[in-house]
C-alpha atoms as a PDB file:
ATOM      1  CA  UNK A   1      42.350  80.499   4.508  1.00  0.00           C
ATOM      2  CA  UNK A   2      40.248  79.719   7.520  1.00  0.00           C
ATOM      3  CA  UNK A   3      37.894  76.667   7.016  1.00  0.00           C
ATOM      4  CA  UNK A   4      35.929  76.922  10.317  1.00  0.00           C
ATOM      5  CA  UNK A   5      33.857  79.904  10.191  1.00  0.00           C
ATOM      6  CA  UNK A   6      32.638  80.688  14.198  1.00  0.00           C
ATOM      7  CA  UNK A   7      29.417  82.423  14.506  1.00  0.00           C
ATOM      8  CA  UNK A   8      28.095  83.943  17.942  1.00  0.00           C
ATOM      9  CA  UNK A   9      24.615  83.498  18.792  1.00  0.00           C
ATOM     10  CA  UNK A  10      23.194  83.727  22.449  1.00  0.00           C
ATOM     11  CA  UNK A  11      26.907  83.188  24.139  1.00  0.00           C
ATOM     12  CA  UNK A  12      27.677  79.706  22.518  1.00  0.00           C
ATOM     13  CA  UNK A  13      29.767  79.206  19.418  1.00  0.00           C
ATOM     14  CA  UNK A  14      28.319  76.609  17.023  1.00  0.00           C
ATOM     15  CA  UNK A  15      30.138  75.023  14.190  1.00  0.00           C
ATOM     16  CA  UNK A  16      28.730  74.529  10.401  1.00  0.00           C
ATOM     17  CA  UNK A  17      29.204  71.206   9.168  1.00  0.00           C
ATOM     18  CA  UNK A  18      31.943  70.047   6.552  1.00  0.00           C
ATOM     19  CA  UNK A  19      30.853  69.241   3.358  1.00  0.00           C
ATOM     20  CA  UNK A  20      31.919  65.734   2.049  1.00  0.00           C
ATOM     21  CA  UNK A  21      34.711  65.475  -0.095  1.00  0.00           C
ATOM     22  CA  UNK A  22      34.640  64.358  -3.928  1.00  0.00           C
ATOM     23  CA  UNK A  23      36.414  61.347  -2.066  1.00  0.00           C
ATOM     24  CA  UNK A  24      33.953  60.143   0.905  1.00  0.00           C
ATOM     25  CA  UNK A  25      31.319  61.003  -1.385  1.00  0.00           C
ATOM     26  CA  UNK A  26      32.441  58.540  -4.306  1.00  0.00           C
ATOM     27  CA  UNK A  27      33.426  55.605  -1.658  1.00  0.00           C
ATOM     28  CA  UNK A  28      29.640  56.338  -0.052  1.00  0.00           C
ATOM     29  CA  UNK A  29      28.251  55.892  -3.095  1.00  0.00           C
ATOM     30  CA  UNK A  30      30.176  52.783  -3.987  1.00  0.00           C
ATOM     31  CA  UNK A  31      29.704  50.935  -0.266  1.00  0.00           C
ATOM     32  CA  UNK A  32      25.814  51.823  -1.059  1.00  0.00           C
ATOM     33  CA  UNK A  33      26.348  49.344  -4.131  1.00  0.00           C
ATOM     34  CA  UNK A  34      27.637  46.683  -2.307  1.00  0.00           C
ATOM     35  CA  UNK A  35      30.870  47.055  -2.384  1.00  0.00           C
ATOM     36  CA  UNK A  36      33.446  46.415   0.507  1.00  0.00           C
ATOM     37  CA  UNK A  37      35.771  49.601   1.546  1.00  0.00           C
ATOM     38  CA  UNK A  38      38.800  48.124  -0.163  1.00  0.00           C
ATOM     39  CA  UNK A  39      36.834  47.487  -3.368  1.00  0.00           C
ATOM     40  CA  UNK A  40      35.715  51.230  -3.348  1.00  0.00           C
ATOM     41  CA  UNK A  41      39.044  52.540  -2.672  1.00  0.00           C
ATOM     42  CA  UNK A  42      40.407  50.771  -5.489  1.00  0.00           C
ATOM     43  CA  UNK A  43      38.067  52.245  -8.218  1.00  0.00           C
ATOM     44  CA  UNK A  44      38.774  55.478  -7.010  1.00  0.00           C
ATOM     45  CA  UNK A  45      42.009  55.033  -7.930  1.00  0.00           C
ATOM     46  CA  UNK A  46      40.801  53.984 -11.121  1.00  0.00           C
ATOM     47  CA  UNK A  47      38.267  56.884 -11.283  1.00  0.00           C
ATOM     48  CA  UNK A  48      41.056  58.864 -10.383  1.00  0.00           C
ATOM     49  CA  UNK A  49      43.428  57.664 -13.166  1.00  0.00           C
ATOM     50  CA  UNK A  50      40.093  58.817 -15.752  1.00  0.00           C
ATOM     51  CA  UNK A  51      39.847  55.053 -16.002  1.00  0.00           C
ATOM     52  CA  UNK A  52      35.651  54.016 -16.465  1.00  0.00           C
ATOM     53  CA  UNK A  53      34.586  52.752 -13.150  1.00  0.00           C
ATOM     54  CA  UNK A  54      33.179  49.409 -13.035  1.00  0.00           C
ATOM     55  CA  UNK A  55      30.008  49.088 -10.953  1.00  0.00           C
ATOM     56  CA  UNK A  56      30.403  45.907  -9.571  1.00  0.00           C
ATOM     57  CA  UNK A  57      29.068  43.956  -6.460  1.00  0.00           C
ATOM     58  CA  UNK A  58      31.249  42.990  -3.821  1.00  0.00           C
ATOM     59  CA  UNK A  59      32.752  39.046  -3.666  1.00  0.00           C
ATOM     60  CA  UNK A  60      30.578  38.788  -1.237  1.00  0.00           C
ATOM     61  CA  UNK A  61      27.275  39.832  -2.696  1.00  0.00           C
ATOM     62  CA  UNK A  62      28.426  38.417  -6.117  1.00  0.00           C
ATOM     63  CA  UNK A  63      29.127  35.028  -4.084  1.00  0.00           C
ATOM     64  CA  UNK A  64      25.884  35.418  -1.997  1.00  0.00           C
ATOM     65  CA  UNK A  65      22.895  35.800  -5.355  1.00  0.00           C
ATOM     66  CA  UNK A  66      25.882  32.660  -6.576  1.00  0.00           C
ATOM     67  CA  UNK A  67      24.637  30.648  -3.345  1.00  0.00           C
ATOM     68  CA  UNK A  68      21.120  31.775  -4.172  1.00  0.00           C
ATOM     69  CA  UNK A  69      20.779  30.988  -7.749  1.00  0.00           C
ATOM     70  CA  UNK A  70      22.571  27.490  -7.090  1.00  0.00           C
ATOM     71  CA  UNK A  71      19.854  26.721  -4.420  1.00  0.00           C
ATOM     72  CA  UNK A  72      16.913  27.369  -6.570  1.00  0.00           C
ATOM     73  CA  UNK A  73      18.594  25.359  -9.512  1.00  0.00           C
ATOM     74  CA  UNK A  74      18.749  22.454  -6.951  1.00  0.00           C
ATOM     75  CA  UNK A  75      15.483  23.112  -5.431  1.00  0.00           C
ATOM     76  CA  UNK A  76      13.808  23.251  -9.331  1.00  0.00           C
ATOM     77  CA  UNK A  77      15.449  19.855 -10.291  1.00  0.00           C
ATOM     78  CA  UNK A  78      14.333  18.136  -6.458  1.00  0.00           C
ATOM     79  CA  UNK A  79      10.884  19.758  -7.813  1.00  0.00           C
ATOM     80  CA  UNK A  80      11.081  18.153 -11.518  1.00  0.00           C
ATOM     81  CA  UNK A  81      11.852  14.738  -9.803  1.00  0.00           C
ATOM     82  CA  UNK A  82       8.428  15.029  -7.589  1.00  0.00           C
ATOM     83  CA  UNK A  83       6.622  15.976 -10.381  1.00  0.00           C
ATOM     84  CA  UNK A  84       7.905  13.144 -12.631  1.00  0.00           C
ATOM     85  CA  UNK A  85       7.419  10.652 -10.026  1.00  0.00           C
ATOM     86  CA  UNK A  86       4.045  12.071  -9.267  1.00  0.00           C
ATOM     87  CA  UNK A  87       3.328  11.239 -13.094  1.00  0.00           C
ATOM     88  CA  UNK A  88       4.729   7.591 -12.576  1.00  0.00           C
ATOM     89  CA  UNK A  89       2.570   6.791 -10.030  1.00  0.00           C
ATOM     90  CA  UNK A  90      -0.773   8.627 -11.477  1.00  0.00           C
ATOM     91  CA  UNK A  91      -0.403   6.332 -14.274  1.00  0.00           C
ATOM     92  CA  UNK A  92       0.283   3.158 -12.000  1.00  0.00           C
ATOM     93  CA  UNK A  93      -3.282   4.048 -10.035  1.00  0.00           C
ATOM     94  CA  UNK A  94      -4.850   4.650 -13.357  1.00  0.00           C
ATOM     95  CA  UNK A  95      -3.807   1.077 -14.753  1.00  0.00           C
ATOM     96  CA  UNK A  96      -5.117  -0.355 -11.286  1.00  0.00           C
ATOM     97  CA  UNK A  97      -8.038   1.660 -11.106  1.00  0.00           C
ATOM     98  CA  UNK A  98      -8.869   0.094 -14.904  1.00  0.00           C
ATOM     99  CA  UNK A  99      -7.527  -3.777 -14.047  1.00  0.00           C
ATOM    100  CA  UNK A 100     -10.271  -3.113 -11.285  1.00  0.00           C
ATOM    101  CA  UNK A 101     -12.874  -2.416 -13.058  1.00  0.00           C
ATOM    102  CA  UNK A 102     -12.218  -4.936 -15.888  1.00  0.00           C
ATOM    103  CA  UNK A 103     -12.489  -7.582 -12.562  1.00  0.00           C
ATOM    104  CA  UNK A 104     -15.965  -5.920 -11.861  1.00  0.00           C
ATOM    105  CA  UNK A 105     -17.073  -5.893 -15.384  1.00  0.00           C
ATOM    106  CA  UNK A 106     -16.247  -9.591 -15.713  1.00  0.00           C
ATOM    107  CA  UNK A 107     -17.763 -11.025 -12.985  1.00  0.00           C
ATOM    108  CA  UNK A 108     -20.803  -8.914 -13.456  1.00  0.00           C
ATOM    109  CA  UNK A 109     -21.010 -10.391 -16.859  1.00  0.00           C
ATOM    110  CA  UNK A 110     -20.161 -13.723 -15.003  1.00  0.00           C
ATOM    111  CA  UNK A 111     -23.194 -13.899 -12.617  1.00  0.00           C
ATOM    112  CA  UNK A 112     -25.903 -12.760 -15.528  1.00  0.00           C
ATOM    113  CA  UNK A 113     -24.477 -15.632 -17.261  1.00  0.00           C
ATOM    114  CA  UNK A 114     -24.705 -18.267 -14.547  1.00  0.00           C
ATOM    115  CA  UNK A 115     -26.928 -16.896 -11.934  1.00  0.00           C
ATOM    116  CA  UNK A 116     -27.609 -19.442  -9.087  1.00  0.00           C
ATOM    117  CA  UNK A 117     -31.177 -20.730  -9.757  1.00  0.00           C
ATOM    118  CA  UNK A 118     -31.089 -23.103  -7.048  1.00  0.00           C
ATOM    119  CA  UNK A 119     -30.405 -20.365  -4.558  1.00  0.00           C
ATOM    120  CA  UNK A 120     -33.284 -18.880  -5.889  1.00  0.00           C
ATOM    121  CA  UNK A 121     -35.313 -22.088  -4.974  1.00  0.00           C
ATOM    122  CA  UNK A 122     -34.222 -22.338  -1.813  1.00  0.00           C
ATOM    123  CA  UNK A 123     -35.581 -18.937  -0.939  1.00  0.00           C
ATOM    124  CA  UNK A 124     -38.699 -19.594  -2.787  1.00  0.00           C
ATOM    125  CA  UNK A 125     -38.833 -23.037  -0.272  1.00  0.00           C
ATOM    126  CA  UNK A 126     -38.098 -20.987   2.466  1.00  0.00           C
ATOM    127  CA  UNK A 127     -40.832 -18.080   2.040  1.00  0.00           C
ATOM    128  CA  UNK A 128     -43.318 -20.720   1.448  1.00  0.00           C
ATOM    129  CA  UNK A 129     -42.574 -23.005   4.659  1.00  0.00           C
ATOM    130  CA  UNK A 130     -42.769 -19.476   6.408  1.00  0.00           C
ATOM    131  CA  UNK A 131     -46.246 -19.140   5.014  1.00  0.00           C
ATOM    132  CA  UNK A 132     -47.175 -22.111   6.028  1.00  0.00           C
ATOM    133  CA  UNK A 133     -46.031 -21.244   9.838  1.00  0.00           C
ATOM    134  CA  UNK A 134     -47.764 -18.223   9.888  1.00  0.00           C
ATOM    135  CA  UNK A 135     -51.114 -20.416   8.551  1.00  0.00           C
ATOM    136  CA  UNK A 136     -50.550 -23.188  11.496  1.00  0.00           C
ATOM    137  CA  UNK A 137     -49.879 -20.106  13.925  1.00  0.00           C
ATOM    138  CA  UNK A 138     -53.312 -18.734  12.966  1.00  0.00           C
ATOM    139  CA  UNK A 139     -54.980 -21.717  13.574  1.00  0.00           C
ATOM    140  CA  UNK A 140     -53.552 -22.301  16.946  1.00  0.00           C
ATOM    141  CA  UNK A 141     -54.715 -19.079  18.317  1.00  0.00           C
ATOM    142  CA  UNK A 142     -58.111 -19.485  17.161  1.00  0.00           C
ATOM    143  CA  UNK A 143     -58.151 -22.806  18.667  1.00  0.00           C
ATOM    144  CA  UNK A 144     -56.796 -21.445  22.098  1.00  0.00           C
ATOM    145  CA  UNK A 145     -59.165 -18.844  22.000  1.00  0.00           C
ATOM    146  CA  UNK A 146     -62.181 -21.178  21.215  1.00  0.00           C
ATOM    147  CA  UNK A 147     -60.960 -22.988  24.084  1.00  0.00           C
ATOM    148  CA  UNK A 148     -60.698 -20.589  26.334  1.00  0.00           C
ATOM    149  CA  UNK A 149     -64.234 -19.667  25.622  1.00  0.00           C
ATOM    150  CA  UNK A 150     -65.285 -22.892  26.472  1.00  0.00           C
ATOM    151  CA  UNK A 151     -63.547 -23.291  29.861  1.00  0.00           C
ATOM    152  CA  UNK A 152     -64.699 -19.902  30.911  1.00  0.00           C
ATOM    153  CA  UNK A 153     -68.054 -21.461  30.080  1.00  0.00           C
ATOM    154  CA  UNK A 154     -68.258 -24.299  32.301  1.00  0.00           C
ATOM    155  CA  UNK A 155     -66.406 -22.397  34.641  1.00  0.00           C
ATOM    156  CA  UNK A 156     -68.605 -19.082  35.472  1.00  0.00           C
ATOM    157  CA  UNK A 157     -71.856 -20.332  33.287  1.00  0.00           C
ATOM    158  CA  UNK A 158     -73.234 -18.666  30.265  1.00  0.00           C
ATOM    159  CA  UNK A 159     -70.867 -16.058  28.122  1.00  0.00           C
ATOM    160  CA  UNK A 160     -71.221 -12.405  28.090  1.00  0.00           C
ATOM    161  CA  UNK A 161     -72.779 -10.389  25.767  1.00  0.00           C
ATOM    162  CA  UNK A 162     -70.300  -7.625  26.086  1.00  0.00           C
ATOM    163  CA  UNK A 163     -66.860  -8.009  23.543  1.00  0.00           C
ATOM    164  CA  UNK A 164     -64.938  -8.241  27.110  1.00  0.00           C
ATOM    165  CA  UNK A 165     -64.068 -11.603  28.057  1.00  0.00           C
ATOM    166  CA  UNK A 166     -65.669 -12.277  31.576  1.00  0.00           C
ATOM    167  CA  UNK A 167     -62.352 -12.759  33.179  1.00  0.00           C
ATOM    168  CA  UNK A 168     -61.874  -9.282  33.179  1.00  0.00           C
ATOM    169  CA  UNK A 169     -63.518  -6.619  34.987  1.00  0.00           C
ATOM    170  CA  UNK A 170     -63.905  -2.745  33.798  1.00  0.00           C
ATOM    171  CA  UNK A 171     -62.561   0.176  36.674  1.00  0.00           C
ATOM    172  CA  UNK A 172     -62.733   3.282  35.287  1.00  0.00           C
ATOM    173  CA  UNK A 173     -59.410   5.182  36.879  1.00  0.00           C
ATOM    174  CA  UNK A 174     -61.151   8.606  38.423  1.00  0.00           C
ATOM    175  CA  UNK A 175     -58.588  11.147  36.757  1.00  0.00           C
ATOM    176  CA  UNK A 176     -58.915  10.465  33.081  1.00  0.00           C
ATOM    177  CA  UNK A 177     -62.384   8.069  33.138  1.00  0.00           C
ATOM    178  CA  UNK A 178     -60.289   5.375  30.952  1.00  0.00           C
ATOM    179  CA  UNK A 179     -61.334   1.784  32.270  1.00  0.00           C
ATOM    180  CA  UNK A 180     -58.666  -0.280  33.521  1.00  0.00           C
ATOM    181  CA  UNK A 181     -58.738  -4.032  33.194  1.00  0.00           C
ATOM    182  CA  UNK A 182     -57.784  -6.137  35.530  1.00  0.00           C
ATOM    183  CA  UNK A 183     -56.902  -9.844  34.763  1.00  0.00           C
ATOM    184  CA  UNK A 184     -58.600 -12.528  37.153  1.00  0.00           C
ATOM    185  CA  UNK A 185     -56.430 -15.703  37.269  1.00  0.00           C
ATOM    186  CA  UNK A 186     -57.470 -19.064  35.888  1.00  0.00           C
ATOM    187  CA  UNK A 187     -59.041 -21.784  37.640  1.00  0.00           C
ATOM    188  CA  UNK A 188     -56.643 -24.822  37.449  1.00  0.00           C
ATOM    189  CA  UNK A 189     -58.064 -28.689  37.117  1.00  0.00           C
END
């Protein structure tokens, strides 16, 4: 019986492919599942013998989701640890946060009870000697003024009927027609 059939087309000879056996088709089928070549051989034999075939994983595989699943485990307990110390110290801040504000509250209630009155004096002393300042201040510059009145008086004659003081003179500037003032010096005795 002749396996290779030969068929003629345009001077060349082609070949058909072989089909795969029950064999390569079986071990194909097992590698796909992750199995090595030696593990597939083996349940052939065993599919062979009418034996049920066991679809396992290779060592490798089985070894490699082990390596995987022992990783998270770890990873989920490292994780449980953060969390619980997370917890730890929320409730550490939150027993600060309240020793804190039982401070606040009783020094608030602290200061209502014994609030400084003489510090409140001492302002009050203060404003009033600032007031009084202000007064004398007043007084002073009315009394320079007056003065200055005077001396311009006896110094150029009779005062002005204009608002102006005499000692200075109007200019009116020619681009806007504001007047400028000009300040003459004063006469020293």
């Amino acid at each position: 019986m002749n396996k290779k059939k030969k068929v003629e087309k345009s001077g060349s000879e082609i070949k058909k492919k072989r089909k795969l056996s029950e064999y390569n088709k079986f071990i194909k089928k097992q590698m796909g599942s992750g199995m090595s070549m030696r593990e597939a051989a083996e349940s052939w034999k065993d599919h062979k013998s009418g034996l049920p075939v066991e679809h396992r994983t290779s060592v490798r595989s089985r070894s490699r989701n082990e390596e995987i699943e022992d990783a998270l485990i770890r990873n989920m307990i490292e994780l449980q640890k953060v969390h619980t110390d997370m917890a730890v110290k929320f409730d550490n801040l939150s027993k600060e946060i309240s020793h804190l504000l039982a401070l606040f509250e009783s020094t608030a209630r602290t200061f209502a009870k014994t609030a400084p009155m003489g510090e409140f004096e001492k302002d009050k002393e203060f404003l009033e000697k600032i007031d009084r300042l202000l007064d004398q201040n007043k007084v002073l510059a009315k009394g320079l003024t007056l003065m200055e009145e005077r001396l311009r008086e006896r110094v150029y004659g009779s005062t002005p009927s204009s608002t102006m003081p005499p000692s200075q003179e109007s200019i009116s500037r020619p681009d806007s027609g504001h007047p400028i003032t000009t300040k003459r010096p004063l006469p020293k005795f």
